[in-house]
PDB file of N, CA and C in Angstrom:
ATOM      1  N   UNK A   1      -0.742  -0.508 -21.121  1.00  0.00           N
ATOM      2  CA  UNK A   1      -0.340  -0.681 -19.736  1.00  0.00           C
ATOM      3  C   UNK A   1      -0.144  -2.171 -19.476  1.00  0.00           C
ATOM      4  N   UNK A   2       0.331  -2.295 -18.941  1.00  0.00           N
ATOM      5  CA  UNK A   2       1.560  -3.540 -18.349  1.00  0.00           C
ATOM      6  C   UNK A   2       0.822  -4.531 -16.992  1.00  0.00           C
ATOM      7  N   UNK A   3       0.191  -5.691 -16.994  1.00  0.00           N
ATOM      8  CA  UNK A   3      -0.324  -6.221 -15.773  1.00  0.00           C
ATOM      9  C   UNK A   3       1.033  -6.761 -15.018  1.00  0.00           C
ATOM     10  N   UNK A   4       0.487  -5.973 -13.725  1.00  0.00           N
ATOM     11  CA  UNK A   4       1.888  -6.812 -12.741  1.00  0.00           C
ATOM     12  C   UNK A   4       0.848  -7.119 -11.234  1.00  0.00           C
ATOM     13  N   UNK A   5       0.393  -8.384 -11.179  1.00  0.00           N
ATOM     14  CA  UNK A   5       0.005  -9.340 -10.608  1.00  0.00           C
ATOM     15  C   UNK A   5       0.396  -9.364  -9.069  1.00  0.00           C
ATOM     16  N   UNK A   6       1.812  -8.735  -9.180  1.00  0.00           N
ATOM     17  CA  UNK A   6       2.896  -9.387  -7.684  1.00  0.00           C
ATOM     18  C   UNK A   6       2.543  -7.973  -7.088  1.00  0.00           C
ATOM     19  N   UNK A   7       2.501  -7.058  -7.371  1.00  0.00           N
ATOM     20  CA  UNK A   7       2.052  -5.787  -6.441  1.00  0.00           C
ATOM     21  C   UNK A   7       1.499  -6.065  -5.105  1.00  0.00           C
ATOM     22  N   UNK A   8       1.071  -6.802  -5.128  1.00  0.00           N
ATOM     23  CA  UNK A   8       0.491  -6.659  -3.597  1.00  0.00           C
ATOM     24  C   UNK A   8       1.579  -7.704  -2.806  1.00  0.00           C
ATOM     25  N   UNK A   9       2.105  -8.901  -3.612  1.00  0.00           N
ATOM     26  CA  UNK A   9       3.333  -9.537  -2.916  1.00  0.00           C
ATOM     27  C   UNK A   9       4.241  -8.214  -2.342  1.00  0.00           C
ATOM     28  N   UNK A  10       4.441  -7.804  -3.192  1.00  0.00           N
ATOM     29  CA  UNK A  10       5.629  -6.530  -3.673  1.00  0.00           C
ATOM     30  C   UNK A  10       5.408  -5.507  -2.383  1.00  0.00           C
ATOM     31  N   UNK A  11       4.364  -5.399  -2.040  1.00  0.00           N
ATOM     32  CA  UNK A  11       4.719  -4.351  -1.305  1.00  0.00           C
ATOM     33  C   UNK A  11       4.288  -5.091   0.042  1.00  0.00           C
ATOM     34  N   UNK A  12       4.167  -6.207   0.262  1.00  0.00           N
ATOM     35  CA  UNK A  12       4.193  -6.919   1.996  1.00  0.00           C
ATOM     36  C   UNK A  12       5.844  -7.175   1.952  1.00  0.00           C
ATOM     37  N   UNK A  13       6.488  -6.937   0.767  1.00  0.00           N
ATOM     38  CA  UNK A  13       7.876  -7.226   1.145  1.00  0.00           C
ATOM     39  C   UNK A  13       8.447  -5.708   1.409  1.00  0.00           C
ATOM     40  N   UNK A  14       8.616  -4.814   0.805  1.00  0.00           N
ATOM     41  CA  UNK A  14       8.906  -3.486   1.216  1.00  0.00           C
ATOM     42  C   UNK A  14       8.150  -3.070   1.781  1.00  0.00           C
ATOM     43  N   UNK A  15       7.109  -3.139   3.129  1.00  0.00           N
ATOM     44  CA  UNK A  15       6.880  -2.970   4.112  1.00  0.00           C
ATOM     45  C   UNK A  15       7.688  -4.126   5.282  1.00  0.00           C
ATOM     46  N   UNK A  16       8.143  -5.013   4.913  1.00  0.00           N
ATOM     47  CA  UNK A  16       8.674  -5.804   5.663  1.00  0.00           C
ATOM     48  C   UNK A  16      10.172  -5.459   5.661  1.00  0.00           C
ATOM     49  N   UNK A  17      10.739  -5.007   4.555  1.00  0.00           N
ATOM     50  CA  UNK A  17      11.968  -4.621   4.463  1.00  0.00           C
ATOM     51  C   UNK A  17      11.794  -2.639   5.009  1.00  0.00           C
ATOM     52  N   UNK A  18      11.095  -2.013   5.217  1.00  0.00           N
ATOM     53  CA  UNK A  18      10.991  -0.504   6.126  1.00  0.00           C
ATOM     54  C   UNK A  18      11.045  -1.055   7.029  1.00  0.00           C
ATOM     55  N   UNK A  19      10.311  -2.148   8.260  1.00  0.00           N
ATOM     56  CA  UNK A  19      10.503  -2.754   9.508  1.00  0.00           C
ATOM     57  C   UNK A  19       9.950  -1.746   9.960  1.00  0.00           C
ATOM     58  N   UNK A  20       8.507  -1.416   9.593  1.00  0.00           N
ATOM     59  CA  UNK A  20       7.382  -0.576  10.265  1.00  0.00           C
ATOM     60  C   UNK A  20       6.234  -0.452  10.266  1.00  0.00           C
ATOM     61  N   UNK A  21       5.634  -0.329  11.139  1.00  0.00           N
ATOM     62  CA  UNK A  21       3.854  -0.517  10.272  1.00  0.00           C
ATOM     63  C   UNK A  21       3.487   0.164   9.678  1.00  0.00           C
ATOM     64  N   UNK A  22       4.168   1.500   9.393  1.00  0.00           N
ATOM     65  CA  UNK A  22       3.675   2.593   8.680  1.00  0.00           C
ATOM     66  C   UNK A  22       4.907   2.884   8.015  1.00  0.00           C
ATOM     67  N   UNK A  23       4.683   3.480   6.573  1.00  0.00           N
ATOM     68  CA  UNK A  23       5.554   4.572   5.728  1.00  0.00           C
ATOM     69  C   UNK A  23       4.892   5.088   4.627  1.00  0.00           C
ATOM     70  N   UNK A  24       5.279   6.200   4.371  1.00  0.00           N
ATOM     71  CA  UNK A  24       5.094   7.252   3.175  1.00  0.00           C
ATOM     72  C   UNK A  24       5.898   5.937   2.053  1.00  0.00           C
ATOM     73  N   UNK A  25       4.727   6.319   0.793  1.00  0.00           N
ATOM     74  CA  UNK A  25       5.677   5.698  -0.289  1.00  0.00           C
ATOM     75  C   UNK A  25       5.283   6.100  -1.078  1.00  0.00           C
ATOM     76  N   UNK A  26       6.406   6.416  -2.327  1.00  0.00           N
ATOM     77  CA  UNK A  26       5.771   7.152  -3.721  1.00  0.00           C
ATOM     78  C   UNK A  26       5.691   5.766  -4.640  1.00  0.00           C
ATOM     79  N   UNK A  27       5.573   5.824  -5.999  1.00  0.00           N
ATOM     80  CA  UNK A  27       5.488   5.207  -7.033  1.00  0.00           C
ATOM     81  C   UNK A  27       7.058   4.824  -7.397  1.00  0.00           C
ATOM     82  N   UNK A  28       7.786   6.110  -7.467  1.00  0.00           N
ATOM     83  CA  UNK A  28       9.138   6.219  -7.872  1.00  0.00           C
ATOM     84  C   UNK A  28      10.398   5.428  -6.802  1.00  0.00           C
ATOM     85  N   UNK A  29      10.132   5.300  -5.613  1.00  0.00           N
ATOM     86  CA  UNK A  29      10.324   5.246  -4.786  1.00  0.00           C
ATOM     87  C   UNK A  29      10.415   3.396  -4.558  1.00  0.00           C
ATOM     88  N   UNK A  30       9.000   3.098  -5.073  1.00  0.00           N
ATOM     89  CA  UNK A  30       8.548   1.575  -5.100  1.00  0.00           C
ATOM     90  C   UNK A  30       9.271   1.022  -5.995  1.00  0.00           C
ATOM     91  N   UNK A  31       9.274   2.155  -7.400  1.00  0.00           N
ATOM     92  CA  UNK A  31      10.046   0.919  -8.238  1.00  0.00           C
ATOM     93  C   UNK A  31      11.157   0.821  -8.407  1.00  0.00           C
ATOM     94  N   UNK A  32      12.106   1.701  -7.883  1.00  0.00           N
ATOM     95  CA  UNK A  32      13.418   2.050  -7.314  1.00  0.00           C
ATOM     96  C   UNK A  32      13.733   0.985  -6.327  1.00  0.00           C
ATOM     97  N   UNK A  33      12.991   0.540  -5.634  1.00  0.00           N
ATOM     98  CA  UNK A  33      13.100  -0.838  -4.502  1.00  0.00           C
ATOM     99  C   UNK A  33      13.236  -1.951  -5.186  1.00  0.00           C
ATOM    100  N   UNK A  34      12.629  -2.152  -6.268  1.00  0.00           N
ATOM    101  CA  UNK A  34      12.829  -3.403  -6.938  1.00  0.00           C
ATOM    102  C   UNK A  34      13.217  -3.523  -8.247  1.00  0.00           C
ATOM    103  N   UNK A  35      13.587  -2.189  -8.539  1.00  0.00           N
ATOM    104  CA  UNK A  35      14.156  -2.483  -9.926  1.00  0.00           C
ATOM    105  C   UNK A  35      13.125  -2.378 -11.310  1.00  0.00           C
ATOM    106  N   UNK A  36      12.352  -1.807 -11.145  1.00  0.00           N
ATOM    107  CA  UNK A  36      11.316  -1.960 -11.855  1.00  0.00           C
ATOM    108  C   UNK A  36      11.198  -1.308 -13.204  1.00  0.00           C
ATOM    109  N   UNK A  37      10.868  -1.063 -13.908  1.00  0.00           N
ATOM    110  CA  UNK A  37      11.296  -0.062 -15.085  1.00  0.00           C
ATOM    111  C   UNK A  37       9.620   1.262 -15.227  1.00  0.00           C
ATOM    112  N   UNK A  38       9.601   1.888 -15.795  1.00  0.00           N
ATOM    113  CA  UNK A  38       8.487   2.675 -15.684  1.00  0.00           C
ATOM    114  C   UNK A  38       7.468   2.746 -15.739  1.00  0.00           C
ATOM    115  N   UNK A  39       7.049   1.352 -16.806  1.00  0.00           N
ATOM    116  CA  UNK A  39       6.079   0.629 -17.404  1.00  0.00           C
ATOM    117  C   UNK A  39       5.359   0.172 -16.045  1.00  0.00           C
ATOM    118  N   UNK A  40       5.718  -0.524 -15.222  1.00  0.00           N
ATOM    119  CA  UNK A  40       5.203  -0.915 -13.683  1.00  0.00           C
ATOM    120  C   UNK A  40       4.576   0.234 -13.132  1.00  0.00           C
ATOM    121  N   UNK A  41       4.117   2.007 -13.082  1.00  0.00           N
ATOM    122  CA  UNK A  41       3.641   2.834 -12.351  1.00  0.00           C
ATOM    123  C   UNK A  41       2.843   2.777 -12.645  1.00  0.00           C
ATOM    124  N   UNK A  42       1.663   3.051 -13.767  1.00  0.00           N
ATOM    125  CA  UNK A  42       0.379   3.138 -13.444  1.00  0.00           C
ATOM    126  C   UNK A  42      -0.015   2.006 -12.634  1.00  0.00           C
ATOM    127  N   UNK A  43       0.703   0.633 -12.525  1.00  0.00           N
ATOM    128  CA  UNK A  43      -0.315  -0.652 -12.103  1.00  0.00           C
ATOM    129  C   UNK A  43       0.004  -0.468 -10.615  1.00  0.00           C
ATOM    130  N   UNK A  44       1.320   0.079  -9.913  1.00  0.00           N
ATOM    131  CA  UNK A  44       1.483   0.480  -8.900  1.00  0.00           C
ATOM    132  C   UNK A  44       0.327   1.550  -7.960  1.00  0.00           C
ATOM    133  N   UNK A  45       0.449   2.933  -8.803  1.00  0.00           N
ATOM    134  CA  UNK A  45      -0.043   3.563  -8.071  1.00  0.00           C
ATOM    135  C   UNK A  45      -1.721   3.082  -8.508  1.00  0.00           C
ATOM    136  N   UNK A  46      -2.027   2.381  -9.125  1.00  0.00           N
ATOM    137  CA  UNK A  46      -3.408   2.029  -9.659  1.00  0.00           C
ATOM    138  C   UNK A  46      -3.529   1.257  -8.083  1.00  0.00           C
ATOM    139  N   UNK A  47      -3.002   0.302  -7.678  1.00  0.00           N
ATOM    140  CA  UNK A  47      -3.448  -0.506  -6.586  1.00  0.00           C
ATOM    141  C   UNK A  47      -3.565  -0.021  -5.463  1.00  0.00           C
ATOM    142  N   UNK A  48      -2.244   0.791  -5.327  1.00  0.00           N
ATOM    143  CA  UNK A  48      -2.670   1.665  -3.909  1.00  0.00           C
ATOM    144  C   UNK A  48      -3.783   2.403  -3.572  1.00  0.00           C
ATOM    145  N   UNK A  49      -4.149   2.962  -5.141  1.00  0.00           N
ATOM    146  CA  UNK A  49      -5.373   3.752  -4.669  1.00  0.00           C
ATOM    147  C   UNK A  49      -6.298   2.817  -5.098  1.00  0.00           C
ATOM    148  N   UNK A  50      -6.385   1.392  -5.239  1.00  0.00           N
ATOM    149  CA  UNK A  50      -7.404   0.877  -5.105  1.00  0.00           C
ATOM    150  C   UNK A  50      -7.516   0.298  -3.319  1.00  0.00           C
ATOM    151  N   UNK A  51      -6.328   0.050  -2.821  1.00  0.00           N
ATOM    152  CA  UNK A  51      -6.356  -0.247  -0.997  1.00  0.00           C
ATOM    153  C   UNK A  51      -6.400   0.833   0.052  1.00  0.00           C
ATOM    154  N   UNK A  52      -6.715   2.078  -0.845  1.00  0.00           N
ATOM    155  CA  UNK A  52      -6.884   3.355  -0.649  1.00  0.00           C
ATOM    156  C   UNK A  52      -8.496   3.226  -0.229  1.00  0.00           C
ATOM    157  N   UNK A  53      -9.371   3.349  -1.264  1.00  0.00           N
ATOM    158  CA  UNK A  53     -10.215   3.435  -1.442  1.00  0.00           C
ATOM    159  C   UNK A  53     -11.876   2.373  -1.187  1.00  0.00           C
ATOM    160  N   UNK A  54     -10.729   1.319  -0.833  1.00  0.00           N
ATOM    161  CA  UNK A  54     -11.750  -0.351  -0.468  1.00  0.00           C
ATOM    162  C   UNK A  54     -10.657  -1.020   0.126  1.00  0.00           C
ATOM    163  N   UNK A  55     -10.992  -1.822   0.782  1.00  0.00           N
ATOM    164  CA  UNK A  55     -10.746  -3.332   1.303  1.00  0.00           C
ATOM    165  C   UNK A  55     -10.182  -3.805   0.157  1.00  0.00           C
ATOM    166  N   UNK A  56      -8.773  -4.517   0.045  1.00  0.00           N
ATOM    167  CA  UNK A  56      -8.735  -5.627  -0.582  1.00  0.00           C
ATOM    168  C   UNK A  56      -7.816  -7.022   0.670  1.00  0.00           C
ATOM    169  N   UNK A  57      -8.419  -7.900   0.568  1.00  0.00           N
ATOM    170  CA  UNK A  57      -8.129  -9.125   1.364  1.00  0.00           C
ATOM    171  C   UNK A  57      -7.004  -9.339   1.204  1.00  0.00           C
ATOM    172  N   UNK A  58      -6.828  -9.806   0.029  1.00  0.00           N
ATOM    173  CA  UNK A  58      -5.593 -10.742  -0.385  1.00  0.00           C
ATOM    174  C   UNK A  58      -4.197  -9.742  -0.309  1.00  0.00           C
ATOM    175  N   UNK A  59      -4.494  -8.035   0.501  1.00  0.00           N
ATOM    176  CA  UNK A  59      -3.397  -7.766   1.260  1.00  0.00           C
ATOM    177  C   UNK A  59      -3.514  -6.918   2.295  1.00  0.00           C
ATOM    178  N   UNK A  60      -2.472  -7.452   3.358  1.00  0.00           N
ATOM    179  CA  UNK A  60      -2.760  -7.247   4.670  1.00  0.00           C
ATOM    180  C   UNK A  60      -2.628  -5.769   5.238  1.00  0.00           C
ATOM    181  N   UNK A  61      -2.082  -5.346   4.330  1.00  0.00           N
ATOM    182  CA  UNK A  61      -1.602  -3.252   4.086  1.00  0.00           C
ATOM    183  C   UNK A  61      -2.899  -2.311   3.221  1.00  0.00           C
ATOM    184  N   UNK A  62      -3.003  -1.326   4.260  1.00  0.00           N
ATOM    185  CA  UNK A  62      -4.025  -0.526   3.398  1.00  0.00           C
ATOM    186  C   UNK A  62      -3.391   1.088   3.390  1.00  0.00           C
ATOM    187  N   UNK A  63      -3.795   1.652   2.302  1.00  0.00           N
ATOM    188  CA  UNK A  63      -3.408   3.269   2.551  1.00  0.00           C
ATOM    189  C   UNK A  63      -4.478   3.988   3.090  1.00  0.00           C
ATOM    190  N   UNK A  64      -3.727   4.551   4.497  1.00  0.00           N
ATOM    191  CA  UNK A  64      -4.711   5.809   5.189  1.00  0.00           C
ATOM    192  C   UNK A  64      -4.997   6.929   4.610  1.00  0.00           C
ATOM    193  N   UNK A  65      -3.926   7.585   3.757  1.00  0.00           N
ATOM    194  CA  UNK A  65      -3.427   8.827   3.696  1.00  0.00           C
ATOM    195  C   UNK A  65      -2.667   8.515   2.292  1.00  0.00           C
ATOM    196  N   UNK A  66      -3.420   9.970   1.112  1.00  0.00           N
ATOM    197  CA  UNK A  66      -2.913  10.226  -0.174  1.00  0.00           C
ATOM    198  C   UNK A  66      -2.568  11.587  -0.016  1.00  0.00           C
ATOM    199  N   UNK A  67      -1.119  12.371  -0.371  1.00  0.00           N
ATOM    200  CA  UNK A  67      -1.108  13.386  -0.507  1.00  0.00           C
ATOM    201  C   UNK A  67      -0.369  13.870  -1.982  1.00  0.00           C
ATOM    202  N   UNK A  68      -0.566  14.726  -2.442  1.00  0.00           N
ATOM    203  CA  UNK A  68       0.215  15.326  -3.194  1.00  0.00           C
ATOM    204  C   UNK A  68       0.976  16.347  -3.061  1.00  0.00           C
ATOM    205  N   UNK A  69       2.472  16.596  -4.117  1.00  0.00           N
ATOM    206  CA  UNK A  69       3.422  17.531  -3.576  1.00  0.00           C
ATOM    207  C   UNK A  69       4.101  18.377  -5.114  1.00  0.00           C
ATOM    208  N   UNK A  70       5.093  18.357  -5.449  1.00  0.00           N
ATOM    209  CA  UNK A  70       5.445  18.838  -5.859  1.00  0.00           C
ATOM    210  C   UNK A  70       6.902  18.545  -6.673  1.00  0.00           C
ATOM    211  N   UNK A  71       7.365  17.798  -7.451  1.00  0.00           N
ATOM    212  CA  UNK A  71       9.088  17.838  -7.857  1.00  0.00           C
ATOM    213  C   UNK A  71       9.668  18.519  -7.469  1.00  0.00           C
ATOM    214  N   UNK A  72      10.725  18.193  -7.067  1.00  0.00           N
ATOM    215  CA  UNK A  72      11.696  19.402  -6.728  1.00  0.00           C
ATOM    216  C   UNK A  72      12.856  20.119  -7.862  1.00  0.00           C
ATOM    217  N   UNK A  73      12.872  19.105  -8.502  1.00  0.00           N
ATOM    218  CA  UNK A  73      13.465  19.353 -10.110  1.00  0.00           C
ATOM    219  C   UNK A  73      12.283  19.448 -10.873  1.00  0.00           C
ATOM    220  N   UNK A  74      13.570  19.858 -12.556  1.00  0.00           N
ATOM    221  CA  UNK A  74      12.320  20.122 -13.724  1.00  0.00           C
ATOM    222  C   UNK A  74      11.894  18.164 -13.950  1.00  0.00           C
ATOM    223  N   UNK A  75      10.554  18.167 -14.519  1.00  0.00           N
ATOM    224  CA  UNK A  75       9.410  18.903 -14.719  1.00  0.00           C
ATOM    225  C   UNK A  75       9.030  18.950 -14.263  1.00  0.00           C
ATOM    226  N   UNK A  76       8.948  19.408 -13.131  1.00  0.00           N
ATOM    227  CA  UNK A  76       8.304  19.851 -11.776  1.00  0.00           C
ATOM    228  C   UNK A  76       6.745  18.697 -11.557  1.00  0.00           C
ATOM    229  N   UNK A  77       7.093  17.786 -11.809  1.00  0.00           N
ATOM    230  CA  UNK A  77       5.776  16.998 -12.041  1.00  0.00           C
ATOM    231  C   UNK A  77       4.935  16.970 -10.547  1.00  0.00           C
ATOM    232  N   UNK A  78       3.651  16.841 -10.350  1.00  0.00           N
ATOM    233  CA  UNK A  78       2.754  16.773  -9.208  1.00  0.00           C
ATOM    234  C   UNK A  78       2.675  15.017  -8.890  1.00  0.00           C
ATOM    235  N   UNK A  79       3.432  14.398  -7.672  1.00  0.00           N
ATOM    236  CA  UNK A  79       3.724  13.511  -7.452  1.00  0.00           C
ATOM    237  C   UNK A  79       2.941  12.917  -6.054  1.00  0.00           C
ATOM    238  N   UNK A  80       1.965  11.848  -6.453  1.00  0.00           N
ATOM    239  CA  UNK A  80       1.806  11.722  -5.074  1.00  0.00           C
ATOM    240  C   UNK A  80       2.541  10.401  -3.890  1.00  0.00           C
ATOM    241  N   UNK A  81       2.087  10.829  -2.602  1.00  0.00           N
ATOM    242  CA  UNK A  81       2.634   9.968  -1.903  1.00  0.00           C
ATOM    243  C   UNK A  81       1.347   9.316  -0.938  1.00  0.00           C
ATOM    244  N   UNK A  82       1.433   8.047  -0.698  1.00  0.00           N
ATOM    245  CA  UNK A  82       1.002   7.292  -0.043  1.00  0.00           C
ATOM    246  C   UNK A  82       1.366   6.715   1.383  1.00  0.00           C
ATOM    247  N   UNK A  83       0.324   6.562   2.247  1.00  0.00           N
ATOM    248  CA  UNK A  83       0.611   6.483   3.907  1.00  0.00           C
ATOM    249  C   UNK A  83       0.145   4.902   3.775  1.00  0.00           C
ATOM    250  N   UNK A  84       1.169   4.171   4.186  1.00  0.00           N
ATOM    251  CA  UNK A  84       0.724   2.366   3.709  1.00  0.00           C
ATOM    252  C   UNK A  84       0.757   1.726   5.610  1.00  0.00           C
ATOM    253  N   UNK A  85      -0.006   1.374   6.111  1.00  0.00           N
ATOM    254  CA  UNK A  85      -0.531   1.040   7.698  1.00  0.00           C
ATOM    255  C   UNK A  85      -0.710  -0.478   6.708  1.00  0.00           C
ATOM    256  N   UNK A  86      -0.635  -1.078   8.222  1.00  0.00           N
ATOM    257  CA  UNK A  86      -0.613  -2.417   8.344  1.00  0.00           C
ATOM    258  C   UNK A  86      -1.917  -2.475   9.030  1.00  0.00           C
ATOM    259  N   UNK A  87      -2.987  -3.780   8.148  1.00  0.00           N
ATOM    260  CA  UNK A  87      -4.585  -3.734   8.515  1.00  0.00           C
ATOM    261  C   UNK A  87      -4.029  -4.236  10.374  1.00  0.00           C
ATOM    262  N   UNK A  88      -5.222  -3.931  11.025  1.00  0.00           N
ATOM    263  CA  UNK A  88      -5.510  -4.662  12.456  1.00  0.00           C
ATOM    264  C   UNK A  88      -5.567  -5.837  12.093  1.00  0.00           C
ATOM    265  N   UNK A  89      -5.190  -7.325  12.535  1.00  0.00           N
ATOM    266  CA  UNK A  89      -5.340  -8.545  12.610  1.00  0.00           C
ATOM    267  C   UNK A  89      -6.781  -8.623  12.636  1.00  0.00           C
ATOM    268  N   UNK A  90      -7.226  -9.591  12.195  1.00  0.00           N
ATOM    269  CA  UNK A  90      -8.606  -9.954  12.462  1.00  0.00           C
ATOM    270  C   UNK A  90      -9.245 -10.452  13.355  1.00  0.00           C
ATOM    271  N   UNK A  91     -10.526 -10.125  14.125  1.00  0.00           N
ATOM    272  CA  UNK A  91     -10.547 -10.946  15.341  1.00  0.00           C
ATOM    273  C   UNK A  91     -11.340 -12.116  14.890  1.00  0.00           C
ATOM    274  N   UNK A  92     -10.947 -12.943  15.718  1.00  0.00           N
ATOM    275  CA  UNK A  92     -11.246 -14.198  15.801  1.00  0.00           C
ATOM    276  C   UNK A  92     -12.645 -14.809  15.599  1.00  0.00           C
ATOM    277  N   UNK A  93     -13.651 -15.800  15.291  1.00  0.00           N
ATOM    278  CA  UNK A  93     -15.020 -15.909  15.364  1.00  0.00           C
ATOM    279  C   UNK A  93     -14.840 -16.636  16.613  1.00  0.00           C
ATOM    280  N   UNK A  94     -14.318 -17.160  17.273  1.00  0.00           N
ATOM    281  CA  UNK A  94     -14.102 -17.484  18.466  1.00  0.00           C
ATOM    282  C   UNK A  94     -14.201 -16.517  19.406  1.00  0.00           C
ATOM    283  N   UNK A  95     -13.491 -15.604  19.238  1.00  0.00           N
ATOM    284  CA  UNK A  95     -13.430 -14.405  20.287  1.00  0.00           C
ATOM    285  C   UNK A  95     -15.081 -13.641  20.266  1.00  0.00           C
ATOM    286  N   UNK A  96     -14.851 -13.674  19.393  1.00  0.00           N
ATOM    287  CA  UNK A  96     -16.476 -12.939  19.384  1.00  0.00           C
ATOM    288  C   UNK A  96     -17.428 -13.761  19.690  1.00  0.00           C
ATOM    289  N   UNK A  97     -17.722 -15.082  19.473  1.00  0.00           N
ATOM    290  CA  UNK A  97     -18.420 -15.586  20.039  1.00  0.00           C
ATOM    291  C   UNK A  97     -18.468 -15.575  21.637  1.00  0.00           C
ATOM    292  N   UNK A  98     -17.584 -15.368  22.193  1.00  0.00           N
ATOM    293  CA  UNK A  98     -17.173 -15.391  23.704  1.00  0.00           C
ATOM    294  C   UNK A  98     -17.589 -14.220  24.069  1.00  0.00           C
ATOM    295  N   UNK A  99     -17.414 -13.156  23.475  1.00  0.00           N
ATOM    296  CA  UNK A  99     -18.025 -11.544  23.977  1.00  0.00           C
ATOM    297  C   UNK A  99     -19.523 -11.672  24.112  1.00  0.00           C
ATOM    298  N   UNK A 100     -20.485 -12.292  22.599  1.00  0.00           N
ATOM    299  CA  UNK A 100     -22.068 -12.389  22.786  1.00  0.00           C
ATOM    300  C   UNK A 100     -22.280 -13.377  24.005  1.00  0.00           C
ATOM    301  N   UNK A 101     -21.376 -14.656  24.421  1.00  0.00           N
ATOM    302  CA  UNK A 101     -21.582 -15.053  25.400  1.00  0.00           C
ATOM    303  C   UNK A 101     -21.549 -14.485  26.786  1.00  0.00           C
ATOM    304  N   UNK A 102     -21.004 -13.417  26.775  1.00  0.00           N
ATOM    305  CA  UNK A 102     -20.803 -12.702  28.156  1.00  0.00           C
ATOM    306  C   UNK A 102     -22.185 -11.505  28.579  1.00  0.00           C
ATOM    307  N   UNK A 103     -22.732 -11.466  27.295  1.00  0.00           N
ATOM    308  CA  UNK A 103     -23.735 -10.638  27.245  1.00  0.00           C
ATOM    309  C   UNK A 103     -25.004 -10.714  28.190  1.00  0.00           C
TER     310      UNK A 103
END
């Protein structure tokens, strides 16, 4: 398996290029966006379901929602898809300091 590093670049740009905070995205789908060759899917869908499953910082998109489906052609392979949300901004230590102050 193949390290690809930019994945998490990679997909603040095709969420920026959907122009939504939310979309369904497959594997096939991702590397079809950039050209990618096949070798790139496990490290793909490896990350999502790692922003699936935990926090990662260093990107601002997390997946809510894993489903699986079905090919619609042969080999009918079991394909899943991913629900990619844009994290809430972070609040501020400022702001919060101002809330315990109101207390």
């Amino acid at each position: 398996m193949h390290r690809h590093p930019e994945v998490p670049e990679l997909l603040e740009q095709y969420m920026e290029a959907s122009r939504t905070a939310e979309c369904w995205v497959t594997v096939r789908e991702f590397r079809s966006f950039f050209r990618m060759d096949e070798s790139a899917g496990p490290a793909i869908s490896g990350f999502l379901q790692r922003i699936h499953h935990g926090p990662f910082h260093a990107c601002r998109y997390r997946v809510t929602r894993m489903e699986k489906f079905r090919d619609t052609a042969p080999p009918y392979r079991i394909i899943k898809k991913y629900l990619v949300q844009a994290r809430p901004a972070p609040r501020s230590s400022r702001s919060a300091a101002g809330r315990e102050k109101n207390r």
